[in-house]
PDB file of N, CA and C in Angstrom:
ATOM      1  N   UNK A   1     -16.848  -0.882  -3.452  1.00  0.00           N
ATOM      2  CA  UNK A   1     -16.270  -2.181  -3.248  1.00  0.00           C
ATOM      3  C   UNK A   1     -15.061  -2.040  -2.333  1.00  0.00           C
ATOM      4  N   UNK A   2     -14.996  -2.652  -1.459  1.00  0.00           N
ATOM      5  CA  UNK A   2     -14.112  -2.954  -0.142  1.00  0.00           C
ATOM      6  C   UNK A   2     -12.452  -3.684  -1.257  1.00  0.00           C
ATOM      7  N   UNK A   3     -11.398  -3.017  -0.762  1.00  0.00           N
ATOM      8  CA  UNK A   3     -10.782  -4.432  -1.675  1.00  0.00           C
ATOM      9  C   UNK A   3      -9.249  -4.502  -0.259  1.00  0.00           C
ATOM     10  N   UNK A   4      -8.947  -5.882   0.076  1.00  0.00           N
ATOM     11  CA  UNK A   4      -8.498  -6.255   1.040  1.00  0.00           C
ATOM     12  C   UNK A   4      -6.960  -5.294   1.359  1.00  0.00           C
ATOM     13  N   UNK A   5      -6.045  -4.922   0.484  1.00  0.00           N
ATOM     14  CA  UNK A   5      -5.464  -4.610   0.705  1.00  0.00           C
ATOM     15  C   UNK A   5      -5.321  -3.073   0.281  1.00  0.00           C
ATOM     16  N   UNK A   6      -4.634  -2.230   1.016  1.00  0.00           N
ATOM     17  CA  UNK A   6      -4.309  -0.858   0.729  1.00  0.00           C
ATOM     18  C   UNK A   6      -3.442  -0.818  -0.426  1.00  0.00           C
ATOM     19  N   UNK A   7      -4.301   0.722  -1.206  1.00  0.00           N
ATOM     20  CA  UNK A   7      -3.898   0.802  -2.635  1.00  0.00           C
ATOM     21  C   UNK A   7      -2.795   1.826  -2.778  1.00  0.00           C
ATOM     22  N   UNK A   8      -1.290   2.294  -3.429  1.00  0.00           N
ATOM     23  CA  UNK A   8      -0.997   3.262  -3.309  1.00  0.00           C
ATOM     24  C   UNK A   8      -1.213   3.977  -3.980  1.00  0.00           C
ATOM     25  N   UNK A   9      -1.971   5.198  -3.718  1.00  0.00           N
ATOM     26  CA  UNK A   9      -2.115   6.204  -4.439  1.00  0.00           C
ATOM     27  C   UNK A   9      -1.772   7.583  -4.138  1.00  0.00           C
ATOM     28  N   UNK A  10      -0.341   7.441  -4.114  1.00  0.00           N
ATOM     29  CA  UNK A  10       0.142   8.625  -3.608  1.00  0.00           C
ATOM     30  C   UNK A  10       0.942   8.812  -5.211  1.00  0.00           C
ATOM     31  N   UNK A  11       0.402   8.908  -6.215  1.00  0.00           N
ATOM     32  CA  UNK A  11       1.063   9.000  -7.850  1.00  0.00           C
ATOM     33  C   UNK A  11       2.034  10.352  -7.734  1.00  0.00           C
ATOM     34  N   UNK A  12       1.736  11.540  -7.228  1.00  0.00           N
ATOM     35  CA  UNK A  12       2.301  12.869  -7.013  1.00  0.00           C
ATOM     36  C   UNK A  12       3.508  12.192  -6.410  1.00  0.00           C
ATOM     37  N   UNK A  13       3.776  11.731  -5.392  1.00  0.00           N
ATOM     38  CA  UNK A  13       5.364  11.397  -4.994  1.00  0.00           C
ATOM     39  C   UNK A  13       5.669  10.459  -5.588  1.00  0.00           C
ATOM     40  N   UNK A  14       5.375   9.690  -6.328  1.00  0.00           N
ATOM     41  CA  UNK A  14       5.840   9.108  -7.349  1.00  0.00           C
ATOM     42  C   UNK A  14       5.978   9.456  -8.730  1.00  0.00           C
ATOM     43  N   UNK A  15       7.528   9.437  -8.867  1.00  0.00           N
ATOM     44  CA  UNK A  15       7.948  10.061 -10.308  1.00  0.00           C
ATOM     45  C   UNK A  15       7.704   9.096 -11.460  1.00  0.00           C
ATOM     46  N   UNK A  16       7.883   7.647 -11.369  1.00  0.00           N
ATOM     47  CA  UNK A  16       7.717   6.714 -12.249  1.00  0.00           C
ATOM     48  C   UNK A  16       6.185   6.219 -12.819  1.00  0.00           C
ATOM     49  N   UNK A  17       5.007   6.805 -13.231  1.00  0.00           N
ATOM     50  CA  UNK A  17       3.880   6.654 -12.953  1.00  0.00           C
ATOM     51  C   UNK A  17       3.890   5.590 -14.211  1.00  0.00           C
ATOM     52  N   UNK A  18       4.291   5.385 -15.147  1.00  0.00           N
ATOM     53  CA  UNK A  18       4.218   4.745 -16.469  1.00  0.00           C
ATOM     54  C   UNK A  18       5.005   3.690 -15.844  1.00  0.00           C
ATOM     55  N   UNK A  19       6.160   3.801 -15.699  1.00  0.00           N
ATOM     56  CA  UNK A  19       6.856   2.160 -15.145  1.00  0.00           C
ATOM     57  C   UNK A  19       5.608   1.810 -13.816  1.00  0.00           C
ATOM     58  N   UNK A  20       5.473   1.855 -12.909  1.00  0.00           N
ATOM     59  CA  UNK A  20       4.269   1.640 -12.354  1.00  0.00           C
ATOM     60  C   UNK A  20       3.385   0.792 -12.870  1.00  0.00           C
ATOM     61  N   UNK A  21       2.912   1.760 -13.564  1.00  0.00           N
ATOM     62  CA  UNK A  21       1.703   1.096 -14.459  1.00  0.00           C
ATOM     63  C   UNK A  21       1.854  -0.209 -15.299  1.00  0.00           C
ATOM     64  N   UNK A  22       3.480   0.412 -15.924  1.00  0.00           N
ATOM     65  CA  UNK A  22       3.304  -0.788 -16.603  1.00  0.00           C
ATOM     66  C   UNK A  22       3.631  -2.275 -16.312  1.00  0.00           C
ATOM     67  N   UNK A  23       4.181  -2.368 -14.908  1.00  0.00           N
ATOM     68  CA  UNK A  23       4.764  -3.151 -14.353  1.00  0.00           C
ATOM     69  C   UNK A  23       3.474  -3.606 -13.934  1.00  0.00           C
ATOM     70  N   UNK A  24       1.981  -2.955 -13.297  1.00  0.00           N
ATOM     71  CA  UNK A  24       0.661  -3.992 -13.056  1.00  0.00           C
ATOM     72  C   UNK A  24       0.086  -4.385 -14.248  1.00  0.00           C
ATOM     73  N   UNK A  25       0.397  -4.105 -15.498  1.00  0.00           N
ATOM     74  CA  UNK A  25       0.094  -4.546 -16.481  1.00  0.00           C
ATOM     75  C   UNK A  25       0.463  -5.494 -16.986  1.00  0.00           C
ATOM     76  N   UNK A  26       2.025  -5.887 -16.152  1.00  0.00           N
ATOM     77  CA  UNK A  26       2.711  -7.426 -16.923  1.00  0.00           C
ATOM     78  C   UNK A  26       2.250  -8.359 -15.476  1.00  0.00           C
ATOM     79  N   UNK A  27       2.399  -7.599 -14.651  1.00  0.00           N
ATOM     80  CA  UNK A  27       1.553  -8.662 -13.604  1.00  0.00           C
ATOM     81  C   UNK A  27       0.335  -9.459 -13.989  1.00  0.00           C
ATOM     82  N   UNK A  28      -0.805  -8.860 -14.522  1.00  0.00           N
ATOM     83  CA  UNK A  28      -2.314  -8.931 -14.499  1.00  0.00           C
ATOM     84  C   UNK A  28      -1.937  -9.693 -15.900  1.00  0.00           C
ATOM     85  N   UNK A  29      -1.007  -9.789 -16.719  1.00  0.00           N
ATOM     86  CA  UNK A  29      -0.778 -10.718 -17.727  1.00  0.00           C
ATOM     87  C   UNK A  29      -0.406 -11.834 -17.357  1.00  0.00           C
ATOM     88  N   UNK A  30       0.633 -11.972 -15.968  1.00  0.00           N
ATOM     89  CA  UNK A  30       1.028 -13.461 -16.090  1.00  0.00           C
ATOM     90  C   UNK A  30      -0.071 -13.723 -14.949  1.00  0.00           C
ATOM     91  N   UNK A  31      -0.781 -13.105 -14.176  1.00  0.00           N
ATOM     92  CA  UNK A  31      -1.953 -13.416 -13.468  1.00  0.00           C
ATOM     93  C   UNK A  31      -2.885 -14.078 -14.497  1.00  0.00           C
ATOM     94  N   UNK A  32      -3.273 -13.974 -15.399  1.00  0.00           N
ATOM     95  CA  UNK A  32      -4.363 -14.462 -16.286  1.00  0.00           C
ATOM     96  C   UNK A  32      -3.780 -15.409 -16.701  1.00  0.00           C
ATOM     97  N   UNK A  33      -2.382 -15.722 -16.944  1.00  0.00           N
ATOM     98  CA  UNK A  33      -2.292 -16.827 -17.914  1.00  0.00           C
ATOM     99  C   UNK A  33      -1.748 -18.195 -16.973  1.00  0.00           C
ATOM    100  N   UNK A  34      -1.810 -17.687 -15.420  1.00  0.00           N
ATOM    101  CA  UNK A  34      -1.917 -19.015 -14.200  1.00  0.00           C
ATOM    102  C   UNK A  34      -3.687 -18.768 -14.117  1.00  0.00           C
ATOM    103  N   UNK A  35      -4.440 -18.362 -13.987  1.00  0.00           N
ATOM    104  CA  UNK A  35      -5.713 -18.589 -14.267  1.00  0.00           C
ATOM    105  C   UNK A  35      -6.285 -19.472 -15.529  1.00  0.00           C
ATOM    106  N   UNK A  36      -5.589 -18.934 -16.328  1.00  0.00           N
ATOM    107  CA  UNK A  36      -6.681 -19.967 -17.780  1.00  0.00           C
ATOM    108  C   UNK A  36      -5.583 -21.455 -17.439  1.00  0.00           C
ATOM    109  N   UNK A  37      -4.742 -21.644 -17.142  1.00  0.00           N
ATOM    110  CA  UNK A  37      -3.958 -22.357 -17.028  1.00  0.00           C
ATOM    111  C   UNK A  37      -4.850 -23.827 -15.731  1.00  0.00           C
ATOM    112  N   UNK A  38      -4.991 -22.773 -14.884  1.00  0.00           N
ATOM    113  CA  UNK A  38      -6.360 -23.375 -13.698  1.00  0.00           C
ATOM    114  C   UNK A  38      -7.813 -23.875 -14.718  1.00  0.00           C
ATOM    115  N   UNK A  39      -8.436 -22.489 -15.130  1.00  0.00           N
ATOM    116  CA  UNK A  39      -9.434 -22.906 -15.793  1.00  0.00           C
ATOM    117  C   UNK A  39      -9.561 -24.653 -16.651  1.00  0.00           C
ATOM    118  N   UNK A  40      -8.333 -24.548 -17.649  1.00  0.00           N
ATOM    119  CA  UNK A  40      -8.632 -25.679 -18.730  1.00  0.00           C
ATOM    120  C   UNK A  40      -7.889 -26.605 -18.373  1.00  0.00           C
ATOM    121  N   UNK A  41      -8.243 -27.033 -16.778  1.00  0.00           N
ATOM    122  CA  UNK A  41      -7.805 -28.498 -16.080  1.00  0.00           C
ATOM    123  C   UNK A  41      -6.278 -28.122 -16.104  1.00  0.00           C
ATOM    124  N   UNK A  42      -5.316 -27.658 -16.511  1.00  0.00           N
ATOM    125  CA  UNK A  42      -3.899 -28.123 -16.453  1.00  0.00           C
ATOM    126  C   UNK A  42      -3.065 -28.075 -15.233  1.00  0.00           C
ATOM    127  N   UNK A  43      -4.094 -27.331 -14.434  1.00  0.00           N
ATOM    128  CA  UNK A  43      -3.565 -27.406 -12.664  1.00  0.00           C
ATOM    129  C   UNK A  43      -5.004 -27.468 -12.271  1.00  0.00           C
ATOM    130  N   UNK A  44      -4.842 -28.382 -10.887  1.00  0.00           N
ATOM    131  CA  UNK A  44      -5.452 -29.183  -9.621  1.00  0.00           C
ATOM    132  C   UNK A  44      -5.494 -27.555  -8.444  1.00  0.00           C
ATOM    133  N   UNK A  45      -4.741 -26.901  -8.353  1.00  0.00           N
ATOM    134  CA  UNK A  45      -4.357 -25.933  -7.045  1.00  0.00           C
ATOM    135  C   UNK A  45      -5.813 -24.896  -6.959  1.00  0.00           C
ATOM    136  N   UNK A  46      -6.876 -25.740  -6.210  1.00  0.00           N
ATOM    137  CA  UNK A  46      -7.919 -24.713  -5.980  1.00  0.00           C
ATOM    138  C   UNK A  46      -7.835 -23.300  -5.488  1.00  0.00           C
ATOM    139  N   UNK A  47      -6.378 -22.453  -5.059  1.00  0.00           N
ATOM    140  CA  UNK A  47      -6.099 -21.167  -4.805  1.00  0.00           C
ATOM    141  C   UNK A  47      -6.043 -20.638  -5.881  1.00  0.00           C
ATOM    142  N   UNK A  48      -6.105 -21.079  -7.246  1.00  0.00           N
ATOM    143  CA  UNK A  48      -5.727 -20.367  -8.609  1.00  0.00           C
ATOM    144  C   UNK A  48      -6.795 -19.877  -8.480  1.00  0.00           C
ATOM    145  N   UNK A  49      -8.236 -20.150  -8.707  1.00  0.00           N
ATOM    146  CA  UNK A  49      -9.566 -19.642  -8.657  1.00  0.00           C
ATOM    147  C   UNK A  49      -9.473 -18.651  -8.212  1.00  0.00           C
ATOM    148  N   UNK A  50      -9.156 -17.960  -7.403  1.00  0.00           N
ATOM    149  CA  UNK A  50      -8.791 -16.658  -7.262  1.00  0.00           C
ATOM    150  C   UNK A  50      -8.285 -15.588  -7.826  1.00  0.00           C
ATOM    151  N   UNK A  51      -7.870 -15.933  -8.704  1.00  0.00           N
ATOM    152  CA  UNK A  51      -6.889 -14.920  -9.269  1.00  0.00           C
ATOM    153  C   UNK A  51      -7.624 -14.166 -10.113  1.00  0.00           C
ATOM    154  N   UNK A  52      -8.977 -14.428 -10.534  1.00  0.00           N
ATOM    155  CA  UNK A  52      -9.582 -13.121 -11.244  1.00  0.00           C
ATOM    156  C   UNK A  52     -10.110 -12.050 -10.150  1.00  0.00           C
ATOM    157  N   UNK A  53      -9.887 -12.058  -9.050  1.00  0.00           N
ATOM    158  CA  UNK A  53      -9.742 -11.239  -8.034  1.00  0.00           C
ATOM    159  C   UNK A  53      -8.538 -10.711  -8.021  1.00  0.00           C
ATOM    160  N   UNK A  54      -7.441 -11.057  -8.138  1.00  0.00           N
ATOM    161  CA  UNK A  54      -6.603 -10.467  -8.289  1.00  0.00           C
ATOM    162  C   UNK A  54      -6.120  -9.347  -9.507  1.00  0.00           C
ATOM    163  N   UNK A  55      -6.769 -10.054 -10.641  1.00  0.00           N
ATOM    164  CA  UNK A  55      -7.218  -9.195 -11.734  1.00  0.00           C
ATOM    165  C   UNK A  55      -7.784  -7.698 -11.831  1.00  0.00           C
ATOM    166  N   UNK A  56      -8.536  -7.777 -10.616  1.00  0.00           N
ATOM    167  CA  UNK A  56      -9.495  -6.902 -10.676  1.00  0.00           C
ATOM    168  C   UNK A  56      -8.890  -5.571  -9.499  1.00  0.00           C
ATOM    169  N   UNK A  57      -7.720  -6.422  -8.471  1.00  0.00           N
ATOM    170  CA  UNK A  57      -7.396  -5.403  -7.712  1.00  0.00           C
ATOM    171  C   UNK A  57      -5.793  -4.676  -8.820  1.00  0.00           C
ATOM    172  N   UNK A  58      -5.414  -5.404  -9.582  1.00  0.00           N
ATOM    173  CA  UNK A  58      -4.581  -4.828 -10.228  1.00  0.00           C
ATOM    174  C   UNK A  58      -5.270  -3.623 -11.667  1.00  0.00           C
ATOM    175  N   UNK A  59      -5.984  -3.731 -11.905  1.00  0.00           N
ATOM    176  CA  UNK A  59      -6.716  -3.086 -12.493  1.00  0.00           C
ATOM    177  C   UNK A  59      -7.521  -1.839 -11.944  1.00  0.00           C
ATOM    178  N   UNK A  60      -7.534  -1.788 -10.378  1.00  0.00           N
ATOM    179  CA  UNK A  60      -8.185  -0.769  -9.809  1.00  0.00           C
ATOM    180  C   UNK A  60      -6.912   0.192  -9.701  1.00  0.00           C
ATOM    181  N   UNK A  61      -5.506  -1.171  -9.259  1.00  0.00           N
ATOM    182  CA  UNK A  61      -4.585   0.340  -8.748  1.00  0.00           C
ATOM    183  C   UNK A  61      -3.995   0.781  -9.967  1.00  0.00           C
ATOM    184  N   UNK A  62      -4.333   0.450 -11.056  1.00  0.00           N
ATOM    185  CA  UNK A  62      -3.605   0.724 -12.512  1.00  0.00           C
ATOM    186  C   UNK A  62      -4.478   2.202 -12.382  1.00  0.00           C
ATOM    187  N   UNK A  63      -5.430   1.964 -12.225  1.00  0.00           N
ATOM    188  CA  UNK A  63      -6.489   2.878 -12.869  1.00  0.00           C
ATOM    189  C   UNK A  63      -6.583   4.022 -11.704  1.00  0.00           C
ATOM    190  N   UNK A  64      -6.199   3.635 -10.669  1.00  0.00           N
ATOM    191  CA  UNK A  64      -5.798   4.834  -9.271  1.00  0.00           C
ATOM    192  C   UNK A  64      -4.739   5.616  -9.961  1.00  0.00           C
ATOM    193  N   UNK A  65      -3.533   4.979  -9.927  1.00  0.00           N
ATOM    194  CA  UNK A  65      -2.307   5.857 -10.376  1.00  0.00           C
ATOM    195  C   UNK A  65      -2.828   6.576 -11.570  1.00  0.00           C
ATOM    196  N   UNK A  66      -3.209   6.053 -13.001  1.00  0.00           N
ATOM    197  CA  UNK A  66      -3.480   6.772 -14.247  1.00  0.00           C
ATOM    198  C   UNK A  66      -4.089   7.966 -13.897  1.00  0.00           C
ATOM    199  N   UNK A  67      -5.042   7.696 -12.863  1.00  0.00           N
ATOM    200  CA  UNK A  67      -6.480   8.832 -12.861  1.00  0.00           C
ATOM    201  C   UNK A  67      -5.518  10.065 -11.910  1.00  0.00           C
ATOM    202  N   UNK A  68      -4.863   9.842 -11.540  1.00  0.00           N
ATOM    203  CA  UNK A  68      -3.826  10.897 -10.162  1.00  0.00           C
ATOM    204  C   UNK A  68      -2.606  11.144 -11.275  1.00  0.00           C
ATOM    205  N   UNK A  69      -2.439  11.006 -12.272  1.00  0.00           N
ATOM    206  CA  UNK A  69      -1.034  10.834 -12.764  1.00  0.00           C
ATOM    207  C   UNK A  69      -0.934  12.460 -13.572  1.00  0.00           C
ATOM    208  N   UNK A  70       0.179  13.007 -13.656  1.00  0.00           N
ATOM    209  CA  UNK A  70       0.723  13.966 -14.544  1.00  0.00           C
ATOM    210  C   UNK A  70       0.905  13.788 -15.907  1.00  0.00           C
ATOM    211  N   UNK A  71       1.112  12.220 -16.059  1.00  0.00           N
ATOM    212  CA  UNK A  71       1.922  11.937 -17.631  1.00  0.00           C
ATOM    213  C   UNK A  71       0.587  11.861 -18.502  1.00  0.00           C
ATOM    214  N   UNK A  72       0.417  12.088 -19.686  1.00  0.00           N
ATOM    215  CA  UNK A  72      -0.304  11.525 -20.490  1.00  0.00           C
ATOM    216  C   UNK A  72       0.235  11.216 -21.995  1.00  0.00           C
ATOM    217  N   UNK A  73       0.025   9.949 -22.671  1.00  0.00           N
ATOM    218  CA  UNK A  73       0.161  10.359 -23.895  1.00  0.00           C
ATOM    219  C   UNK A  73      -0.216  10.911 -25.213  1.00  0.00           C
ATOM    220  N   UNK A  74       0.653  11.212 -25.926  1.00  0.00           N
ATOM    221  CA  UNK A  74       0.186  12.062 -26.829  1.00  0.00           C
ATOM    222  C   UNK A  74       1.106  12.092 -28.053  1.00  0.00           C
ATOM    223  N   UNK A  75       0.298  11.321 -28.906  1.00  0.00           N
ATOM    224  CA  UNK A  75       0.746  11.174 -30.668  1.00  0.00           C
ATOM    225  C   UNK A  75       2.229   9.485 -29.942  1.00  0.00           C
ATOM    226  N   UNK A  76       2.242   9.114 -29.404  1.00  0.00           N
ATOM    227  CA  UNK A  76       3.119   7.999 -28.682  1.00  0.00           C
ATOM    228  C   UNK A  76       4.328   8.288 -27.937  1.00  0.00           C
ATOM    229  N   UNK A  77       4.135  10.253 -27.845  1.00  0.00           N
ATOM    230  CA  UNK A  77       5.295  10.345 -26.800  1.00  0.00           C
ATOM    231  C   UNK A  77       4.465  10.451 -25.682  1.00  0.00           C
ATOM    232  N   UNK A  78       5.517  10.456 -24.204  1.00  0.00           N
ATOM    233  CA  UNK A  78       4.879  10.510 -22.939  1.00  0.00           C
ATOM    234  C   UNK A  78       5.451  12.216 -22.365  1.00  0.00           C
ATOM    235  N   UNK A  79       4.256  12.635 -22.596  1.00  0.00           N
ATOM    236  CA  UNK A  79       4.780  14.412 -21.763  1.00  0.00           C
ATOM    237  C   UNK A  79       4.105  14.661 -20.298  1.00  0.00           C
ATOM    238  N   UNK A  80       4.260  15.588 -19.921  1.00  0.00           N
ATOM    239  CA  UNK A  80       4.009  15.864 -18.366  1.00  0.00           C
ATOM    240  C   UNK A  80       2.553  16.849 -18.663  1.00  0.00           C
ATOM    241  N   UNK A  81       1.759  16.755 -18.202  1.00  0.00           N
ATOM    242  CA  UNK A  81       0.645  17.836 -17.924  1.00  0.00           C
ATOM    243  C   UNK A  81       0.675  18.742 -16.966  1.00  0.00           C
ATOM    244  N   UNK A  82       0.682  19.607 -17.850  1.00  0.00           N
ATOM    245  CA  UNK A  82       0.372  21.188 -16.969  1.00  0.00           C
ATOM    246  C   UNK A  82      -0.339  21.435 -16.148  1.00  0.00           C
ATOM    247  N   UNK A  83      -0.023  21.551 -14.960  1.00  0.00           N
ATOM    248  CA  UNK A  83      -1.020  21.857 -13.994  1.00  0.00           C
ATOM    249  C   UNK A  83      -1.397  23.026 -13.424  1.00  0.00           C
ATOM    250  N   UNK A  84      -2.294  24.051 -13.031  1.00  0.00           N
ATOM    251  CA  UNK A  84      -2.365  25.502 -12.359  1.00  0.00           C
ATOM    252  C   UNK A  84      -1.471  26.498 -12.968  1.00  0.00           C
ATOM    253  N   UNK A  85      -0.907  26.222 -14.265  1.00  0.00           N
ATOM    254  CA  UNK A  85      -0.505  28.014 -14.677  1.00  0.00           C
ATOM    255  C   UNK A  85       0.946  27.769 -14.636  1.00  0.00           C
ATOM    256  N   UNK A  86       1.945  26.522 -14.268  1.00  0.00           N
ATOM    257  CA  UNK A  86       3.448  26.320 -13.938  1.00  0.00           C
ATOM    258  C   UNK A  86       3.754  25.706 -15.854  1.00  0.00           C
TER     259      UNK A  86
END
């Protein structure tokens, strides 16, 4: 799938991979809730219809950074993964 705009996935020079993340995660929240907002008549603005596209590109780069990322969690702390023997 083609998606219009360039994704960053440079997660390695980026130290913040969890703020990142979690920052497309509150996006793709208030993205959905101007969508259902469109959906059940309460706005006219035929550009809302869109936004489960937008859904879907915030969800790809969530899932870019996670899949490239160092951090993982574990038991609800966030530690660094070992990479090559360091």
């Amino acid at each position: 799938m083609h998606w219009p705009l360039p994704i960053p996935c440079a997660a390695k020079k980026r130290p913040n991979d969890f703020y990142y993340t979690y920052g497309l995660f509150r996006l793709a929240g208030i993205v959905q809730q101007i969508y259902y907002r469109y959906f059940r008549g309460q706005s006219q603005d035929k550009r809302l219809a869109q936004f489960t596209h937008m859904n879907k590109l915030l969800e790809h780069m969530a899932l870019a950074v996670t899949g490239e990322s160092r951090l993982y969690l574990d038991r609800g702390t966030i530690r660094h993964r070992r990479t090559g023997g360091h």
